[in-house]
C-alpha atoms as a PDB file:
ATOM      1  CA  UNK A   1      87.345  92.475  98.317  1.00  0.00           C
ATOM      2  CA  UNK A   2      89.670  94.277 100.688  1.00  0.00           C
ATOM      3  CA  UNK A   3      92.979  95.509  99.188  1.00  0.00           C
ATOM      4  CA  UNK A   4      94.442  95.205 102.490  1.00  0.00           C
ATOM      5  CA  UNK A   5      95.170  91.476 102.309  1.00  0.00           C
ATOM      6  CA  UNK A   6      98.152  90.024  99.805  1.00  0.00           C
ATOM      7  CA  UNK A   7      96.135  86.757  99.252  1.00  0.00           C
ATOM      8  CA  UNK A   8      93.021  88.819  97.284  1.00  0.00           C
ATOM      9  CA  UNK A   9      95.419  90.379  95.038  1.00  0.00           C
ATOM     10  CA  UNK A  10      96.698  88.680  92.174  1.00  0.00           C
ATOM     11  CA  UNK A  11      98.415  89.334  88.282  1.00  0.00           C
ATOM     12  CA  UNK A  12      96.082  90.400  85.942  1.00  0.00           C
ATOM     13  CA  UNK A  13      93.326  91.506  88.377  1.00  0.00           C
ATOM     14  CA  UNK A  14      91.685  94.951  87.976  1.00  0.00           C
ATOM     15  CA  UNK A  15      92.274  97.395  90.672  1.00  0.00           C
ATOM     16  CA  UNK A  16      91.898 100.922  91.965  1.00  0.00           C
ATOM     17  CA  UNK A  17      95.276 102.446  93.514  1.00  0.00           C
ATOM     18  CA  UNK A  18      96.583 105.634  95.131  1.00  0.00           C
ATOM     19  CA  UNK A  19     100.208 106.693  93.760  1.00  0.00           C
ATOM     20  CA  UNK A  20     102.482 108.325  96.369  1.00  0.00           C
ATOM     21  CA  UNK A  21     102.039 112.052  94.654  1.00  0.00           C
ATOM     22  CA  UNK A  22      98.258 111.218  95.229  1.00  0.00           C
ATOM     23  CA  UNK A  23      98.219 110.444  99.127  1.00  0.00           C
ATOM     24  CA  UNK A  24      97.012 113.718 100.261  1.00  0.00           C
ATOM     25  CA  UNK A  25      93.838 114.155  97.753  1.00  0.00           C
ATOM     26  CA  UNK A  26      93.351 110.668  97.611  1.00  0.00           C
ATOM     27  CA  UNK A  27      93.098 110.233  93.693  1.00  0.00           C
ATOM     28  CA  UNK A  28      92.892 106.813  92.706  1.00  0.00           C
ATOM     29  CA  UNK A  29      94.404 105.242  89.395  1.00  0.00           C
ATOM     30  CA  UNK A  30      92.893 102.488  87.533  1.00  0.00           C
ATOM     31  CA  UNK A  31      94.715  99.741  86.164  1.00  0.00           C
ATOM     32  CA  UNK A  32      95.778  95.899  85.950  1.00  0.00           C
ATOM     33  CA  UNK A  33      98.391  94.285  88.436  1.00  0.00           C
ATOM     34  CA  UNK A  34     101.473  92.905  87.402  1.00  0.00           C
ATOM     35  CA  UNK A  35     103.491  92.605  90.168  1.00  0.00           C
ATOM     36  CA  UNK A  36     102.843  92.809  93.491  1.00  0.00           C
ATOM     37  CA  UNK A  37     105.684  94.826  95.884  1.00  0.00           C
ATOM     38  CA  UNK A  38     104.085  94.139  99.221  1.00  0.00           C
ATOM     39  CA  UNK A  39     105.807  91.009 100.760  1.00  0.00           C
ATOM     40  CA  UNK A  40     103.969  90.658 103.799  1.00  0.00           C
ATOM     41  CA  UNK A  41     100.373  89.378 103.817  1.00  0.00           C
ATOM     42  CA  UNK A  42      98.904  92.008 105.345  1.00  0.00           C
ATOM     43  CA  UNK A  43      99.766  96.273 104.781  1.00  0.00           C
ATOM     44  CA  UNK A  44      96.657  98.539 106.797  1.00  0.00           C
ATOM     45  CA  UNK A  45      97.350 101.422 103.922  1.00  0.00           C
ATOM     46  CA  UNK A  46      97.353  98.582 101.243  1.00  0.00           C
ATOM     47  CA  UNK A  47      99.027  96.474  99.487  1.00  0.00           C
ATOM     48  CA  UNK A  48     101.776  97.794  97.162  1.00  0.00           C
ATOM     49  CA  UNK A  49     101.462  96.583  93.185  1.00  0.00           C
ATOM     50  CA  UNK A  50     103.487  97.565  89.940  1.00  0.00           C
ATOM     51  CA  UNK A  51     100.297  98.220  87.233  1.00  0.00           C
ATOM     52  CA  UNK A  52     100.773  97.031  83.196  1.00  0.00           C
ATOM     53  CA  UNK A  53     101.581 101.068  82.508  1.00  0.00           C
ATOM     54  CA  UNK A  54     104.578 100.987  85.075  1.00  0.00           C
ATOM     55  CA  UNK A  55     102.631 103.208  87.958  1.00  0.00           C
ATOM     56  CA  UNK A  56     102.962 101.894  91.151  1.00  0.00           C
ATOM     57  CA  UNK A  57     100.797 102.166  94.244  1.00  0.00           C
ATOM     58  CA  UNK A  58      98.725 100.723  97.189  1.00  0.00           C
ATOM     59  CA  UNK A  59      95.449  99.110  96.620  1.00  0.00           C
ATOM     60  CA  UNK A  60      92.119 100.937  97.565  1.00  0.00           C
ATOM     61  CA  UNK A  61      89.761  98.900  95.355  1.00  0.00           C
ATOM     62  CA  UNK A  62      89.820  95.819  93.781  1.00  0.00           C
ATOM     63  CA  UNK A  63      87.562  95.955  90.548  1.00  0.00           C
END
């Protein structure tokens, strides 16, 4: 699923994301959604989420 689009993205869903301090080398975090920070429905870099553990980021993989 693409972690482009608001309406694949949900609480409690399993996800890949890239924090801010991890743009350039393009590590990717691993966690569970439980908010998500992107109002529109659509973000080309991602869509922004809060994880359980408090990191937040954009979307690169949905799990």
């Amino acid at each position: 699923m693409d972690g482009k689009k608001r309406a694949n993205i949900r609480s409690g869903l399993s996800v890949k994301i890239v924090l801010k301090q991890d743009q350039r080398s393009g590590t990717l975090t691993e966690g569970i959604v439980r908010d998500i920070l992107t109002s529109s429905p659509t973000h080309p870099h991602g869509i922004k989420v809060r994880l359980m553990d408090g990191n937040v980021g954009r979307v690169k993989e949905i799990l």
